[in-house]
PDB file of N, CA and C in Angstrom:
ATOM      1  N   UNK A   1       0.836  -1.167   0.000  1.00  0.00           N
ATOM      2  CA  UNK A   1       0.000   0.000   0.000  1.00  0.00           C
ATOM      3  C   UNK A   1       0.881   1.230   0.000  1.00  0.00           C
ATOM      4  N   UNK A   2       0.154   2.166  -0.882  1.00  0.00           N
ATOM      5  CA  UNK A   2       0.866   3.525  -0.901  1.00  0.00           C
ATOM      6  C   UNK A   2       0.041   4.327  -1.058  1.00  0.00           C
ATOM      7  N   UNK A   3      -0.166   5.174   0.336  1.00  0.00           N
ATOM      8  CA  UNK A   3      -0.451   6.457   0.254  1.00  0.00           C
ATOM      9  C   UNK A   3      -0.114   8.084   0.459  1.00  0.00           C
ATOM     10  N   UNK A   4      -0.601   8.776  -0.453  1.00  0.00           N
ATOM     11  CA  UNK A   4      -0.087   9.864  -0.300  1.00  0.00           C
ATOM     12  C   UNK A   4      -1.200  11.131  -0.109  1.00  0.00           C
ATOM     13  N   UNK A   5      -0.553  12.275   0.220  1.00  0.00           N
ATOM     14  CA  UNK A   5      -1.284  13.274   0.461  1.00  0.00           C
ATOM     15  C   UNK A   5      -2.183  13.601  -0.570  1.00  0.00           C
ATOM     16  N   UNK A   6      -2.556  12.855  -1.704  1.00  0.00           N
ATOM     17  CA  UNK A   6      -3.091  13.033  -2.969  1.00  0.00           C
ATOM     18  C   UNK A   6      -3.726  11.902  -3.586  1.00  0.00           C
ATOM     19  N   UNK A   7      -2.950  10.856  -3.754  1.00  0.00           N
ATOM     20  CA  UNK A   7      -3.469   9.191  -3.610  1.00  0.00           C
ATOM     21  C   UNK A   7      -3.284   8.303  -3.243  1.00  0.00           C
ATOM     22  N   UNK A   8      -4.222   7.016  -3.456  1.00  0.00           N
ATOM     23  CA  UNK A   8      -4.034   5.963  -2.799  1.00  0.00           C
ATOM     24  C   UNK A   8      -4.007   4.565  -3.926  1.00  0.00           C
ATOM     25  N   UNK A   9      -3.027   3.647  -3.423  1.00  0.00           N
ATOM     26  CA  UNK A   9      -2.637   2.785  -4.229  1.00  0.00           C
ATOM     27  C   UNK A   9      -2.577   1.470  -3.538  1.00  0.00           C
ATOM     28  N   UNK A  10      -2.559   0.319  -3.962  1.00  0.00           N
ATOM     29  CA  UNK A  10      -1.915  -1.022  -3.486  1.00  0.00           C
ATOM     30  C   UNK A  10      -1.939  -1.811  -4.670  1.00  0.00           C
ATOM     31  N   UNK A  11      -0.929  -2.783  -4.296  1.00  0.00           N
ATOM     32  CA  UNK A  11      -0.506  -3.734  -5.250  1.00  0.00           C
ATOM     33  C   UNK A  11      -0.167  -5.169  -4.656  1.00  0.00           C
ATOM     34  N   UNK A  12      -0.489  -6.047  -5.131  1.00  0.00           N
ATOM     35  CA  UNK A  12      -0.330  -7.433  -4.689  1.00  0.00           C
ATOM     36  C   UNK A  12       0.889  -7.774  -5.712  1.00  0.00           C
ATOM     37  N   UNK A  13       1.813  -8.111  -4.482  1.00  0.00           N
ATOM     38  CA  UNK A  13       3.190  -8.879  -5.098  1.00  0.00           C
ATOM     39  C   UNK A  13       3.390 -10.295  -5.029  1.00  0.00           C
ATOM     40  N   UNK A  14       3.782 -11.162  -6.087  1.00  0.00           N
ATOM     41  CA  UNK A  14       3.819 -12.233  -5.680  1.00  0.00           C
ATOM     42  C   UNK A  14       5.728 -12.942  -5.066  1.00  0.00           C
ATOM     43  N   UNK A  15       5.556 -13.059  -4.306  1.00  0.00           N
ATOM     44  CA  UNK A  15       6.920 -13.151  -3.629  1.00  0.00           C
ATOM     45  C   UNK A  15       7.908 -14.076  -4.343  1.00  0.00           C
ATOM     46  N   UNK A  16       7.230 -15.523  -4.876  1.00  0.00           N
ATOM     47  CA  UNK A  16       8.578 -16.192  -5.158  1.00  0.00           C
ATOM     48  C   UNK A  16       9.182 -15.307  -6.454  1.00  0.00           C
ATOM     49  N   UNK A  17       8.529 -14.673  -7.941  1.00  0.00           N
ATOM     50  CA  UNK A  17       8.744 -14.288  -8.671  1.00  0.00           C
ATOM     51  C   UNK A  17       9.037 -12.535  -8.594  1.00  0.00           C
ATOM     52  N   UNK A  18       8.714 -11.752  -7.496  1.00  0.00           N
ATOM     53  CA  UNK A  18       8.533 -10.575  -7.119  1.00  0.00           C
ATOM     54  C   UNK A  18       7.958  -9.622  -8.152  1.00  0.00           C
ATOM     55  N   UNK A  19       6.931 -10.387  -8.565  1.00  0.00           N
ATOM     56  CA  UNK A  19       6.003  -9.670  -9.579  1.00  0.00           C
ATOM     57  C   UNK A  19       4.766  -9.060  -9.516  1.00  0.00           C
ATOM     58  N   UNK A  20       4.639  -7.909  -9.624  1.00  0.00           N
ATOM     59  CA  UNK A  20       3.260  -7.532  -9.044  1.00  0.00           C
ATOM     60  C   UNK A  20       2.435  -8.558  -9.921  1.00  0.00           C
ATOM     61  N   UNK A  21       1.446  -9.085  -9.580  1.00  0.00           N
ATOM     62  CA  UNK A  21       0.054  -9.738  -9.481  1.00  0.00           C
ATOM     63  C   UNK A  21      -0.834  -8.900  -9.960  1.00  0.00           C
ATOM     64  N   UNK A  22      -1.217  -7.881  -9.461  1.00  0.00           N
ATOM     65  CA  UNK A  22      -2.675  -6.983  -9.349  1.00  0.00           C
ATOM     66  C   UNK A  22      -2.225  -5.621  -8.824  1.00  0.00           C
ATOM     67  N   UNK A  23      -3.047  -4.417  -9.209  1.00  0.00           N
ATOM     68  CA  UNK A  23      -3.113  -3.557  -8.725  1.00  0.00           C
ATOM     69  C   UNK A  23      -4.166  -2.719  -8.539  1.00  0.00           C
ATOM     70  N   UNK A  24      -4.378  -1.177  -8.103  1.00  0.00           N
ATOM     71  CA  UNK A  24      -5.124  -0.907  -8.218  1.00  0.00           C
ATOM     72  C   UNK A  24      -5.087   0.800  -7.360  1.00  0.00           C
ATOM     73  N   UNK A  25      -5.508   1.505  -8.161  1.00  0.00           N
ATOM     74  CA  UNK A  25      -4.447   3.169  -7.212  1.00  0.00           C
ATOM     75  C   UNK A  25      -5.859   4.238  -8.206  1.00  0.00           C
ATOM     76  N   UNK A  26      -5.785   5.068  -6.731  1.00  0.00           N
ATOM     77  CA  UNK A  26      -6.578   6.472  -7.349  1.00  0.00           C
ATOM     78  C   UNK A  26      -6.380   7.293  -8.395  1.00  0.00           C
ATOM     79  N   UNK A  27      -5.071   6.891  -9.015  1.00  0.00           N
ATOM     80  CA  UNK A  27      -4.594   7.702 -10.239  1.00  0.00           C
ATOM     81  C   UNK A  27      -5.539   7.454 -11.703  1.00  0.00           C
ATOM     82  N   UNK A  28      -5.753   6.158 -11.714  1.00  0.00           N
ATOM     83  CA  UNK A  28      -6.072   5.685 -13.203  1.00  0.00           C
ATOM     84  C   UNK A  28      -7.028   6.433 -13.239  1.00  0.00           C
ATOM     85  N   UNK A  29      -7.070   6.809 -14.608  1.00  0.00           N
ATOM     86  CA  UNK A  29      -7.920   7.894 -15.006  1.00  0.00           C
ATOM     87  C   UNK A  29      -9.411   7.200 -15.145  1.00  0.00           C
ATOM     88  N   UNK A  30      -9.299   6.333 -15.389  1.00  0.00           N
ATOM     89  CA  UNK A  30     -11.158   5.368 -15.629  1.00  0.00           C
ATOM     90  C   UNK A  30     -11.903   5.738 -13.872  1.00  0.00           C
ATOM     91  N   UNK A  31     -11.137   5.387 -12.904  1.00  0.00           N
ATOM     92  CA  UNK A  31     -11.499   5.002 -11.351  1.00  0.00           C
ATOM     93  C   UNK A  31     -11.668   6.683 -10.918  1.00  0.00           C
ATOM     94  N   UNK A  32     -11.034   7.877 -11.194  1.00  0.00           N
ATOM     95  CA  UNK A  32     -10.815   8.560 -10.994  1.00  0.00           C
ATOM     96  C   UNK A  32     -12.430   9.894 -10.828  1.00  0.00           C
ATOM     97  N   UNK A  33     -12.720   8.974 -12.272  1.00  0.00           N
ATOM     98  CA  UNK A  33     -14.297  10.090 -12.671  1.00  0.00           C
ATOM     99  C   UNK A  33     -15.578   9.776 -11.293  1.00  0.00           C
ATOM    100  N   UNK A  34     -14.780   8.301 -11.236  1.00  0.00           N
ATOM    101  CA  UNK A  34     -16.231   7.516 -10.609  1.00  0.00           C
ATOM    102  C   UNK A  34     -16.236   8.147  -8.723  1.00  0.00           C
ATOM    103  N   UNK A  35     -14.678   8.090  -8.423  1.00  0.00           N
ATOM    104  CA  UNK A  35     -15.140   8.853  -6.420  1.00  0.00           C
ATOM    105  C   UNK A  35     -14.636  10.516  -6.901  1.00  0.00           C
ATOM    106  N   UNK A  36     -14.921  11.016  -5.719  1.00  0.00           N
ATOM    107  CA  UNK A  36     -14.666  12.245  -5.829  1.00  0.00           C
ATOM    108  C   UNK A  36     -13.544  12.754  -5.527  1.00  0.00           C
ATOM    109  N   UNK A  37     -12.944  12.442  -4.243  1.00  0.00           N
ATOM    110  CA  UNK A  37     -12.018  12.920  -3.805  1.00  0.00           C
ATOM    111  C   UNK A  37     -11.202  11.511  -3.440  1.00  0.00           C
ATOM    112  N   UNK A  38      -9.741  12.021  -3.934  1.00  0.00           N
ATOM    113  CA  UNK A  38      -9.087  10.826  -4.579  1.00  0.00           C
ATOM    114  C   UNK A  38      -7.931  10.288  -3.372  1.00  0.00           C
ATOM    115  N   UNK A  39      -8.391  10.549  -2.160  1.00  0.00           N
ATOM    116  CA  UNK A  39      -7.400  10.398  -1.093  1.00  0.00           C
ATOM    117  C   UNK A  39      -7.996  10.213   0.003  1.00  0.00           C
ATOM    118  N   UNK A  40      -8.862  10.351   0.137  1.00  0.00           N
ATOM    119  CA  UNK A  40      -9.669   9.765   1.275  1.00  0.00           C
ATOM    120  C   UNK A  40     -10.205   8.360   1.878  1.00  0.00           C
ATOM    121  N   UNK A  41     -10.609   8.330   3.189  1.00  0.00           N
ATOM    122  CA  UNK A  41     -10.687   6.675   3.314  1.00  0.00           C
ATOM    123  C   UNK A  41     -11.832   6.070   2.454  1.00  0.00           C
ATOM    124  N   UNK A  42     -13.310   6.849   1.964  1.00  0.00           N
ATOM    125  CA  UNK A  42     -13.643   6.042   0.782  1.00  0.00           C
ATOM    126  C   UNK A  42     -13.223   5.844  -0.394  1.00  0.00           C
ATOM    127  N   UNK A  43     -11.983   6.595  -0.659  1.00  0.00           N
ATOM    128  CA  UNK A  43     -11.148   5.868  -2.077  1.00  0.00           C
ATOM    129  C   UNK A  43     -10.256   5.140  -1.674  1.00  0.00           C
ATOM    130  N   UNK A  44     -10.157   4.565  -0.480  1.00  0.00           N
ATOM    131  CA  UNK A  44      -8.933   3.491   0.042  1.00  0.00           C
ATOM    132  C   UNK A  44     -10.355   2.423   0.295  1.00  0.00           C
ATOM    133  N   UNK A  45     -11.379   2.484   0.380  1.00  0.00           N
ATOM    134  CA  UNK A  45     -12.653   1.591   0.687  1.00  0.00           C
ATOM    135  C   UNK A  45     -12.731   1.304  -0.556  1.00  0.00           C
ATOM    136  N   UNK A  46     -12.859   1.864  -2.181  1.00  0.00           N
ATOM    137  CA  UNK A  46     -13.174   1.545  -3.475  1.00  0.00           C
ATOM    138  C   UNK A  46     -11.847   1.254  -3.890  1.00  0.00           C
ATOM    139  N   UNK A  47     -10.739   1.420  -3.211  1.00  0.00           N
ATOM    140  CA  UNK A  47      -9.151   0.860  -4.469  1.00  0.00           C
ATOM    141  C   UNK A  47      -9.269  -0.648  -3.745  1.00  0.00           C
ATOM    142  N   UNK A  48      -9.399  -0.655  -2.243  1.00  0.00           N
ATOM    143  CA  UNK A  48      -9.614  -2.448  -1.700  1.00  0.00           C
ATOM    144  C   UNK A  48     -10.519  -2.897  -2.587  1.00  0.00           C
ATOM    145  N   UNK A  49     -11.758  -2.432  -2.772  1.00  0.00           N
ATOM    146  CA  UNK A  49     -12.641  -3.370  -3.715  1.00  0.00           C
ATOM    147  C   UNK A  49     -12.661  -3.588  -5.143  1.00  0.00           C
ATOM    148  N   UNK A  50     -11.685  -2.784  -5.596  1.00  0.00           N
ATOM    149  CA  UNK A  50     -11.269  -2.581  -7.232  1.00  0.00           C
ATOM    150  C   UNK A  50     -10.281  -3.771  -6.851  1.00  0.00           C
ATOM    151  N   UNK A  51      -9.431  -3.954  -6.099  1.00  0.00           N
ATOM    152  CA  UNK A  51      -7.945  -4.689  -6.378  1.00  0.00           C
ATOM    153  C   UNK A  51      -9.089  -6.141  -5.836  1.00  0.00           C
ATOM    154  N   UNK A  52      -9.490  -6.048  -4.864  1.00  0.00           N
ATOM    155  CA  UNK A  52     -10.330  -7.407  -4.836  1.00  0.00           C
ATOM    156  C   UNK A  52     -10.948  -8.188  -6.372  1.00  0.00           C
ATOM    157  N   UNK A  53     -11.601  -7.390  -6.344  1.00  0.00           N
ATOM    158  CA  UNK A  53     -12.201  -7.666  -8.069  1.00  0.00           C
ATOM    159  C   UNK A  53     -11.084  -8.674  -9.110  1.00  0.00           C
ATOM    160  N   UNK A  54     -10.401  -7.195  -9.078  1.00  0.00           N
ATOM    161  CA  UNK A  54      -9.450  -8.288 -10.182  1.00  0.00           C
ATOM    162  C   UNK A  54      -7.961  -9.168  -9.605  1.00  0.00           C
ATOM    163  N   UNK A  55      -7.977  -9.310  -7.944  1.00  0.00           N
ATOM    164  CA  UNK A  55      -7.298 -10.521  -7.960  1.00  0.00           C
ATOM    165  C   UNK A  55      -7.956 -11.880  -7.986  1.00  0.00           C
ATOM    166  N   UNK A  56      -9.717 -11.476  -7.651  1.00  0.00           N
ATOM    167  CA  UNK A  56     -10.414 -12.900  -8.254  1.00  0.00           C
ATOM    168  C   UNK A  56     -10.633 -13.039  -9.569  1.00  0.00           C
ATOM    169  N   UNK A  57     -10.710 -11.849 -10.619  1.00  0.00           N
ATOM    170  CA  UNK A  57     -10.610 -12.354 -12.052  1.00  0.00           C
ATOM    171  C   UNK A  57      -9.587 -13.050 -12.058  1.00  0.00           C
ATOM    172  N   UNK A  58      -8.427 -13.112 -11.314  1.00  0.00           N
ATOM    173  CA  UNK A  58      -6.696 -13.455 -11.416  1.00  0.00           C
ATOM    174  C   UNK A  58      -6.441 -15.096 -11.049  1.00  0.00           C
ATOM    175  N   UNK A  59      -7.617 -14.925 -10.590  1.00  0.00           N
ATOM    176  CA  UNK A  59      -7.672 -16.660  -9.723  1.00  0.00           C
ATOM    177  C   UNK A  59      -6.767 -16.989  -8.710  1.00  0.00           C
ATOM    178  N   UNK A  60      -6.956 -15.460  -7.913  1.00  0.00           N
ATOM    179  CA  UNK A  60      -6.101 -15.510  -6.428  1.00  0.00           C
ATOM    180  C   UNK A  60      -6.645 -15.320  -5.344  1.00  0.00           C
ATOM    181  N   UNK A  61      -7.247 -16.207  -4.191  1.00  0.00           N
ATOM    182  CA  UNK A  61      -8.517 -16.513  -4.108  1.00  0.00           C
ATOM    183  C   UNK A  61      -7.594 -15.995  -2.430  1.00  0.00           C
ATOM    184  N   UNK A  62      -6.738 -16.002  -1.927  1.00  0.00           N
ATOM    185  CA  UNK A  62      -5.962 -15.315  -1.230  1.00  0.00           C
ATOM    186  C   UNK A  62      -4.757 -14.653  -1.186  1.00  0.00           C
ATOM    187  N   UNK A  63      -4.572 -13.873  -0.004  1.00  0.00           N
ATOM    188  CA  UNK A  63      -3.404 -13.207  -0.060  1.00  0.00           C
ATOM    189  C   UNK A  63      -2.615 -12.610   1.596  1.00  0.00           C
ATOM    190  N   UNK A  64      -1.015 -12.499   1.423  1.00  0.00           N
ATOM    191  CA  UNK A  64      -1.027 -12.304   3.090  1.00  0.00           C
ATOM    192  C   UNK A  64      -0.645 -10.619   3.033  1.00  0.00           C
ATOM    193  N   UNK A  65      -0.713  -9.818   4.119  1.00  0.00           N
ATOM    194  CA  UNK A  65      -0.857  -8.826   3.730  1.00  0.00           C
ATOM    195  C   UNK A  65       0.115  -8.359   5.170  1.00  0.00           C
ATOM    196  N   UNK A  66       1.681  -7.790   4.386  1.00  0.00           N
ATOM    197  CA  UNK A  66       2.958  -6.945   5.447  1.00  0.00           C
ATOM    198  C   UNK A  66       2.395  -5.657   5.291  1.00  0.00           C
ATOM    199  N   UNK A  67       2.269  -4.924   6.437  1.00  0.00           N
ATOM    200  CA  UNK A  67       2.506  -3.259   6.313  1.00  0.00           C
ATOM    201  C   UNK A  67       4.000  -3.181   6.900  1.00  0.00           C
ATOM    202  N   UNK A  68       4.241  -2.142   6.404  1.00  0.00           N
ATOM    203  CA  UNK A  68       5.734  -0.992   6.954  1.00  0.00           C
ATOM    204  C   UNK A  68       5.841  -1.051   8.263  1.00  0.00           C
ATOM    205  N   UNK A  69       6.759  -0.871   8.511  1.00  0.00           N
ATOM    206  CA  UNK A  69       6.811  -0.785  10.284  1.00  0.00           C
ATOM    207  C   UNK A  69       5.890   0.707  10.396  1.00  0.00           C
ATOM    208  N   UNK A  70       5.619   1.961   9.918  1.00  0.00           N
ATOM    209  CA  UNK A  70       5.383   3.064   9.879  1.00  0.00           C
ATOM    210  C   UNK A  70       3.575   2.910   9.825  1.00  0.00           C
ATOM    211  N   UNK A  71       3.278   1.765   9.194  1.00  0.00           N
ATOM    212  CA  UNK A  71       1.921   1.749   8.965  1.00  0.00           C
ATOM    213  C   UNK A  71       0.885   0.825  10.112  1.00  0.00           C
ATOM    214  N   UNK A  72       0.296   1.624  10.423  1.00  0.00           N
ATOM    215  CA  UNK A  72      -0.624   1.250  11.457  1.00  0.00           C
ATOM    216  C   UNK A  72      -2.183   0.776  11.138  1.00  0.00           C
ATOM    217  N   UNK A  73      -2.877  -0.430  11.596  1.00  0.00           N
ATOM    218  CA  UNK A  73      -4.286  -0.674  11.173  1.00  0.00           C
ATOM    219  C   UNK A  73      -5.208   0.179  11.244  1.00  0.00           C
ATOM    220  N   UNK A  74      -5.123   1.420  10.872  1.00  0.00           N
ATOM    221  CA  UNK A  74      -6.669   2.240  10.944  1.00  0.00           C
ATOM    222  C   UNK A  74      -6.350   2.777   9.560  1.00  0.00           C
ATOM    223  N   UNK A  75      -7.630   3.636   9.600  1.00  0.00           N
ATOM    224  CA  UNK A  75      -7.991   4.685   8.576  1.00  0.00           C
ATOM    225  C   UNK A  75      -8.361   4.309   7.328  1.00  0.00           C
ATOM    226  N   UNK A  76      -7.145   4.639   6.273  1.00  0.00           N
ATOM    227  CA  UNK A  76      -7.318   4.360   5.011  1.00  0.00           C
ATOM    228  C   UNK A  76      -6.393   2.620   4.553  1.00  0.00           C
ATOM    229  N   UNK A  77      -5.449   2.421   5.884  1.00  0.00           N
ATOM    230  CA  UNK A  77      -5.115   0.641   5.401  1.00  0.00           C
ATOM    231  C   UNK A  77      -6.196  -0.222   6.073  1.00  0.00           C
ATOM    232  N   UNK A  78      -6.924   0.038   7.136  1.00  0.00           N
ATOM    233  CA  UNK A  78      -7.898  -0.564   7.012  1.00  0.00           C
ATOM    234  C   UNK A  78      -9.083  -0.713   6.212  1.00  0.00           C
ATOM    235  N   UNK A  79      -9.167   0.333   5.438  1.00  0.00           N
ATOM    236  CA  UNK A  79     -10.699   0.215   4.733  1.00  0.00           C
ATOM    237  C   UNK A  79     -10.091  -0.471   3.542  1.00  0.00           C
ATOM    238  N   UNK A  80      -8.485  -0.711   2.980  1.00  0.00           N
ATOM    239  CA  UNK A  80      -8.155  -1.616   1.954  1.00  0.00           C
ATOM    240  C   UNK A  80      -8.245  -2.947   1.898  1.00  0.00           C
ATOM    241  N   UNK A  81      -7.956  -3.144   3.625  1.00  0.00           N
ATOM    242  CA  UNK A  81      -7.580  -4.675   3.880  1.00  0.00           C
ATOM    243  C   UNK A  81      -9.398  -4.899   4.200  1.00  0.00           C
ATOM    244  N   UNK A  82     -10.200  -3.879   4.816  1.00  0.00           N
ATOM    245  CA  UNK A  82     -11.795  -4.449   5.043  1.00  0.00           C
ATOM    246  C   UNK A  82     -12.132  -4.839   3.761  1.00  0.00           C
ATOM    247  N   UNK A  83     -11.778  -4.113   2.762  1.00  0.00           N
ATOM    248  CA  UNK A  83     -13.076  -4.014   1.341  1.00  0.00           C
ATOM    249  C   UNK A  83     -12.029  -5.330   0.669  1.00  0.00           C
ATOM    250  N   UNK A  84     -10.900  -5.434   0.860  1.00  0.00           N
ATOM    251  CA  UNK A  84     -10.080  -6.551   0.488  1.00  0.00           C
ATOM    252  C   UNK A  84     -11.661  -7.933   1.043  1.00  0.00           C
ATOM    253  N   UNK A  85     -11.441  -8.235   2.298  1.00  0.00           N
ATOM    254  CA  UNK A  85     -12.374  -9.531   2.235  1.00  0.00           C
ATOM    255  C   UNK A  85     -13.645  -9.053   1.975  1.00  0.00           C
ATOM    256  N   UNK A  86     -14.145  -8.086   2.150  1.00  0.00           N
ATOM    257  CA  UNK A  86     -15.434  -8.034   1.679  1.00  0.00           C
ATOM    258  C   UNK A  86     -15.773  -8.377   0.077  1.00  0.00           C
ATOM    259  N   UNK A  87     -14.730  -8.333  -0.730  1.00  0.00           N
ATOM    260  CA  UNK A  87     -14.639  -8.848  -2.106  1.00  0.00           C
ATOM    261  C   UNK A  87     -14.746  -9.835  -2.626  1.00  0.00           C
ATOM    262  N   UNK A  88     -14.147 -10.905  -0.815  1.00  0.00           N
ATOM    263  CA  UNK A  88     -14.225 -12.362  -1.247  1.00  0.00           C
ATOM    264  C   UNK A  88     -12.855 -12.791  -0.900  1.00  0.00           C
ATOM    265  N   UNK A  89     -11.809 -11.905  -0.640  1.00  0.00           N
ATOM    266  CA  UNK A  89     -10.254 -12.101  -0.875  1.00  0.00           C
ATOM    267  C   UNK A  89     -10.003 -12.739   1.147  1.00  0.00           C
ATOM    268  N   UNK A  90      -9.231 -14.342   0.869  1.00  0.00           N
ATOM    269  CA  UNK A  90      -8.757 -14.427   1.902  1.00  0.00           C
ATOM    270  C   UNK A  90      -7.573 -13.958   2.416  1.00  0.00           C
ATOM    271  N   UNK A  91      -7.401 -13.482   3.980  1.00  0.00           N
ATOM    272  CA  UNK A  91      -5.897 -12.683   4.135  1.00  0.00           C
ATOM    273  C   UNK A  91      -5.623 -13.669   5.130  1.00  0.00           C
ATOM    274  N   UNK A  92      -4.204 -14.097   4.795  1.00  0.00           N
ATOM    275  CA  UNK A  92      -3.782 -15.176   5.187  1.00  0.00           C
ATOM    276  C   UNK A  92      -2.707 -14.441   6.548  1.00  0.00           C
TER     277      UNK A  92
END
């Protein structure tokens, strides 16, 4: 997860190959029209459920999920990792 004073992003890496998997960030211009304000915890609530989406198109039916030593469970990494299982996505 990466956020900034402007947007919000995450990406699923797959470790043995260190390849991102999936992503999904407030920038892309398609996601962008649809929330309003592109940094807030309901666009960290809609980038969890966008990246959910298409790691089950991906046929990745789980995932384990490191934060930073710097990153703490509230706010906007929680509403990624909530809307993460609410998608369907197991966090291992």
């Amino acid at each position: 997860m990466h956020l900034t004073n402007k947007y919000v992003s995450a990406q699923v890496v797959h470790s043995p190959t260190a390849t991102v998997a999936s992503s999904a960030s407030s920038h892309e211009k398609a996601l962008r029209s649809t929330i309003g304000c592109t940094r807030d915890v309901a666009a960290a609530s809609k980038i969890g459920k966008l990246l959910g989406e298409r790691l089950l198109l991906k046929d990745i039916p789980a995932v384990s999920v490191f934060l930073k030593r710097e990153q703490r469970y509230h706010g906007k990494v929680k509403a990624i990792i909530d809307s993460l299982r609410e998608a369907g996505v197991k966090l291992l």
